[in-house]
Every structure is written in C-alpha cells, then in structure tokens.
Protein backbone atom coordinates (compact mmCIF):
# COMPACT_ATOMS: atom_id res chain seq x y z
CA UNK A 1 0.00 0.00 0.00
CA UNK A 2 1.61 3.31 -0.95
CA UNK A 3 2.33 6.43 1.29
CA UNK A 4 -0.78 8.45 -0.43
CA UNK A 5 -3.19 5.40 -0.27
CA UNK A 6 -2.85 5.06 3.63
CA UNK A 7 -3.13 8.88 4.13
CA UNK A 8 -6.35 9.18 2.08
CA UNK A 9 -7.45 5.91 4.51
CA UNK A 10 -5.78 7.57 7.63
CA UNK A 11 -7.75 10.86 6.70
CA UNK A 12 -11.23 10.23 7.63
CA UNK A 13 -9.94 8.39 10.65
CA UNK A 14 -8.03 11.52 11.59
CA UNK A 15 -11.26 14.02 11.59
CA UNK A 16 -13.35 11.13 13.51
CA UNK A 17 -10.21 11.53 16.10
CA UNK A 18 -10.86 15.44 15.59
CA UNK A 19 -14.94 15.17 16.30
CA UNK A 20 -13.76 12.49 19.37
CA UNK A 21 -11.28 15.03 21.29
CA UNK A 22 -13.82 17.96 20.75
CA UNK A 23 -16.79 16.08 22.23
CA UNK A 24 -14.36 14.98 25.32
CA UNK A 25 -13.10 18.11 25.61
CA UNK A 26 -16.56 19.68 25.41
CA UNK A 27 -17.76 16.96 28.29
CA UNK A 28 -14.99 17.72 30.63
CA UNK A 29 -15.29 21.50 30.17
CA UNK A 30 -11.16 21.41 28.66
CA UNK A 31 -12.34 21.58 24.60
CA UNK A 32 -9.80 24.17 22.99
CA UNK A 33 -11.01 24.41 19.46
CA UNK A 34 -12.04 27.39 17.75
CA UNK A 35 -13.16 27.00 14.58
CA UNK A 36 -11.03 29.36 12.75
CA UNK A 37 -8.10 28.13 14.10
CA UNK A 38 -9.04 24.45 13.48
CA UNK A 39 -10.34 25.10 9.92
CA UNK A 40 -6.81 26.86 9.06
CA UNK A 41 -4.85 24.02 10.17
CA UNK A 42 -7.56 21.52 8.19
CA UNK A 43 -6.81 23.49 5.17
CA UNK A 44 -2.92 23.86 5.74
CA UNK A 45 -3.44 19.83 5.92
CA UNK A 46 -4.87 19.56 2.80
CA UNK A 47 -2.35 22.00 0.91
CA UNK A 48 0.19 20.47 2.32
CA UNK A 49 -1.20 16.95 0.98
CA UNK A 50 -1.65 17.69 -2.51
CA UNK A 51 1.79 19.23 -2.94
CA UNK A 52 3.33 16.07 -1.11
CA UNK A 53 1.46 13.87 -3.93
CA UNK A 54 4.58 15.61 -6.39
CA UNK A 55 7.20 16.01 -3.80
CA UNK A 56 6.59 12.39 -2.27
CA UNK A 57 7.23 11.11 -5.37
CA UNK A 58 10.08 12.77 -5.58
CA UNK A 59 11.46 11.79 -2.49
CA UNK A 60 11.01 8.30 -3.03
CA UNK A 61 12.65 8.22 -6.00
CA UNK A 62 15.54 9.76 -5.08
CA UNK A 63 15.57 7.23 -2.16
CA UNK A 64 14.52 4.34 -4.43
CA UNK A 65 17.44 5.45 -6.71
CA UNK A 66 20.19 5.81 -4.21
CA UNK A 67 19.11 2.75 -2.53
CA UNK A 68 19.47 0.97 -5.95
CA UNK A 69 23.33 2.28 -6.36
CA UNK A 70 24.36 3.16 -2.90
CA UNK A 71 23.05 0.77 -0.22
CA UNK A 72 25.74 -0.76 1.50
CA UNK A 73 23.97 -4.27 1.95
CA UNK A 74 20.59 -5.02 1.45
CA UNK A 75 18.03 -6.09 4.57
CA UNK A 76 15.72 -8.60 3.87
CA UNK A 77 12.04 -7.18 3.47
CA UNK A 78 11.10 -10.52 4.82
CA UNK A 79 12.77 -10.18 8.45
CA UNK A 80 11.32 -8.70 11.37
CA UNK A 81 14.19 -6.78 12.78
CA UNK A 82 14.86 -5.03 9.01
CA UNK A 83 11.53 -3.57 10.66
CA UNK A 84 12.24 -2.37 13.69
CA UNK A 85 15.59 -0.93 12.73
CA UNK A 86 13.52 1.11 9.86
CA UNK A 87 11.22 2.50 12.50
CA UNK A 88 13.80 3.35 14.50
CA UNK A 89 16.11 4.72 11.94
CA UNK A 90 13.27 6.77 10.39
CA UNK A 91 12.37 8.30 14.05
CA UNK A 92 16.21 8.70 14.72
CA UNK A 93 16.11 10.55 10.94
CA UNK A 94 12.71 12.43 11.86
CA UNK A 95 14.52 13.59 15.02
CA UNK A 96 17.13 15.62 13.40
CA UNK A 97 14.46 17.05 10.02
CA UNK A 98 12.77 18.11 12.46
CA UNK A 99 15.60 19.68 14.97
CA UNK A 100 16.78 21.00 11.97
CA UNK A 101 13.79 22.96 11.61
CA UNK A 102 13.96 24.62 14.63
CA UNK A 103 17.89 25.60 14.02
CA UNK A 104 17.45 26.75 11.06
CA UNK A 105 16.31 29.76 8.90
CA UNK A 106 15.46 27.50 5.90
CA UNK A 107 14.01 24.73 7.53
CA UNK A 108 12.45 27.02 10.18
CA UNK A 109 10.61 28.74 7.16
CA UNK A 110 9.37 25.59 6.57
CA UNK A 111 8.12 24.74 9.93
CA UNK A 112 6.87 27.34 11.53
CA UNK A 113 3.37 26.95 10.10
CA UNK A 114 2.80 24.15 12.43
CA UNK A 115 3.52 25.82 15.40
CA UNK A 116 1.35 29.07 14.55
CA UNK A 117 -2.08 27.70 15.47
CA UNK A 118 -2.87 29.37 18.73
CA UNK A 119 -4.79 26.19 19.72
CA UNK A 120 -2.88 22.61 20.60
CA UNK A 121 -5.12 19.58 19.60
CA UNK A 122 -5.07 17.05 16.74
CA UNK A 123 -6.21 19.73 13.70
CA UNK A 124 -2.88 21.27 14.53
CA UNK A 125 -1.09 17.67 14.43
CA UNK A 126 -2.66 18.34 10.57
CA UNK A 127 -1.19 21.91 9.71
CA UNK A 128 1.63 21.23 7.81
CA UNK A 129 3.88 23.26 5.46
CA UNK A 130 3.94 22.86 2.07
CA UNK A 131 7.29 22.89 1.34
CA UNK A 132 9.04 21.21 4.26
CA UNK A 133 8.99 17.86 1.87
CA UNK A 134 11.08 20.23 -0.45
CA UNK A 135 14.18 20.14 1.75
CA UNK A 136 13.13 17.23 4.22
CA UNK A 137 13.77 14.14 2.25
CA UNK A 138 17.70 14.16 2.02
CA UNK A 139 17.54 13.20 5.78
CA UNK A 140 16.35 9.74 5.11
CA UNK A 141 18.68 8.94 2.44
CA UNK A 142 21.33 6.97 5.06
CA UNK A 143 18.51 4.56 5.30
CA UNK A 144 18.90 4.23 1.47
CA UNK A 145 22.56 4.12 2.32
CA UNK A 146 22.24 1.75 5.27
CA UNK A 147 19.93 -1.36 2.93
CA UNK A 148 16.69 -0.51 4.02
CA UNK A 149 14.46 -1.24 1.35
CA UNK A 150 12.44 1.61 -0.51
CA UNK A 151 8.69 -0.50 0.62
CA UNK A 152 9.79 -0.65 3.90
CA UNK A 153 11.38 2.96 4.62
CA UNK A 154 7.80 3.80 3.05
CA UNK A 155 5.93 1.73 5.88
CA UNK A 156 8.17 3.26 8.85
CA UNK A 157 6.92 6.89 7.14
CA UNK A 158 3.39 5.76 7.84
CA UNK A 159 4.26 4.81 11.21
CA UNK A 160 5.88 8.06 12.21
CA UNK A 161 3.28 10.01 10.70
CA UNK A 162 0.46 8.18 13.04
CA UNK A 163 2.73 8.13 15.70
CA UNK A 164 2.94 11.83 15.59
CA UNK A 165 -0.23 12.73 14.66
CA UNK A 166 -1.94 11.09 18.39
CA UNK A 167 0.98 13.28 20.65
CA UNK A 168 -0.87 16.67 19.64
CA UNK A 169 -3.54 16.64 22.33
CA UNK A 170 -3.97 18.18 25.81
CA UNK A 171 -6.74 15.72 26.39
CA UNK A 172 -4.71 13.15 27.15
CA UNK A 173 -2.63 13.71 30.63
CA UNK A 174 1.01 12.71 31.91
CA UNK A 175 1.89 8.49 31.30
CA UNK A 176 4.12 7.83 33.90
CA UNK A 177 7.30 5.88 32.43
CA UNK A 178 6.37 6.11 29.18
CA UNK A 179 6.74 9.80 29.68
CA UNK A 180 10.53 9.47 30.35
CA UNK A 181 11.47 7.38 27.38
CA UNK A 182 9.26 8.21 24.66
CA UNK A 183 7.51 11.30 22.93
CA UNK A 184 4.29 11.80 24.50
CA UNK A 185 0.81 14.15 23.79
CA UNK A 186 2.59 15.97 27.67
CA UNK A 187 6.04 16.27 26.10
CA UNK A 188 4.78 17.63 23.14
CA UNK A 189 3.01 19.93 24.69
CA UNK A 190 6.22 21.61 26.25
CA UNK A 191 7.60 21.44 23.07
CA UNK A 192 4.63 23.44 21.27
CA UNK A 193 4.58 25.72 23.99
C-alpha cells in the first residue's frame, strides 16, 4: 500500500479523532477548538497533501534510486528486525528534520506553520507546510545508504506520521514511564509551547 493510499485511509480516521477530542473536551469543560483556528490548520493539511502527492514522489525516487546504487547491503524485506531498525532509523532521521527545523532559517521557514495555530489539539497535528517535503527528504537517504528497502522505509513513514499525529492533544494527561522514554501528547506539549 503506498504512502498516499494510507493517508487518504488515515484521513477520515483523523477528523473522527478530531470530532472524538472535541466532544471529550466539550464533556470535561477542557475543549480548545475554535473554529477558525481548526479550519486553518484543516486546510494547511490539505495543501500540504496535494503538494506532497509531487514532492513524495520525488522523495522516493531519489531514495529508491540511491538505494538501488548506494546501499551498502541489502536487509531482507522478509525479516522482522529489518523492521524495527527502519522504525527506528526513520524516528532517529525524523529527530534531526525536524531539529533542523527549529535551528534553522530555511528549515524554520518551513516549519513554523505548524507551530502558529494558537490552539494545541489534533487539527494542529494536521497543519503542515507545504514545502518542508522540499528540503526534508535528504535526511532519510542513510537509510537508502544503510539497505533498508524503498517499501519498507515507506511503511516506517506511515508509522511516524500516526505516531505523531496522536501526541498533539492536551486531552490526554502525563503516562508515567512512558513519559521518560518516549515522545508523549505531555512532552509535546512543552515542546509546542
């Protein structure tokens, strides 16, 4: 299943996710949507989507074409640990695009959209830039480099991107341990703030 194909499945789940946290929010009396805030970072979303259906492709060929002349070894598609290491190497990869972005003028240019909404919830997990996939993809290419196969890199991309999408939410409070080892809806609020 390609990159595009998940996110137009992943979509509607995404604004059921959106209706979910404003009716909990709304019951406990903590909902922080406004409408015009939430319908810029909806639209953002979708901007940013159909320019990623040309720079996506992009990307991935470029990967899929160093992979094919550069990769080092080749990991088995087959095995589970070519897996994990993918995930991990994408969020190690994700880690610094997105450092990056706050470090620099460039790649700040290309951020700083997300972090304008003056609301924190999952719409804002949705406003994206349109041209941070412009610059962002030459941070994956050591997993080109490294032998992880183009299909695979592509499923550790969906991961991230759910992964990421649930940690922008205030509804969800403080998880103990998994607070201290992994990003979290309460770390990312510190980080947004």
């Amino acid at each position: 299943m390609s990159v595009g194909r998940t996110i137009a499945l992943a979509t509607p789940v995404f604004f059921a996710l959106i209706a979910l946290e404003y009716a909990v929010g709304r019951l406990r009396g903590t909902s922080n949507y406004r409408l015009n805030d939430a319908l810029t970072s909806l639209g953002l979303g979708v901007m940013s989507q159909v320019v990623g259906l040309f720079t996506r492709l992009l990307a991935v060929g470029i990967y899929a074409a160093v992979y094919s002349v550069a990769a080092l070894w080749e990991m088995p598609a087959d095995r589970w640990w070519t897996w994990v290491v993918a995930i991990l190497a994408y969020d190690f990869c994700y880690y610094w695009n997105h450092r990056l972005g706050h470090e620099s003028a460039v790649f700040w240019a290309a951020h700083v959209v997300h972090h304008q909404s003056q609301d924190y919830n999952l719409s804002t997990a949705l406003r994206q830039t349109s041209s941070g996939a412009l610059l962002g993809w030459v941070f994956y290419l050591p997993m080109a480099v490294a032998g992880i196969p183009p299909q695979v890199f592509l499923v550790a991309a969906v991961v991230n991107l759910l992964y990421q999408y649930w940690i922008h939410t205030e509804q969800i409070g403080k998880l103990g341990w998994f607070d201290r080892w992994f990003g979290s809806p309460s770390n990312h609020r510190v980080h947004h703030a």
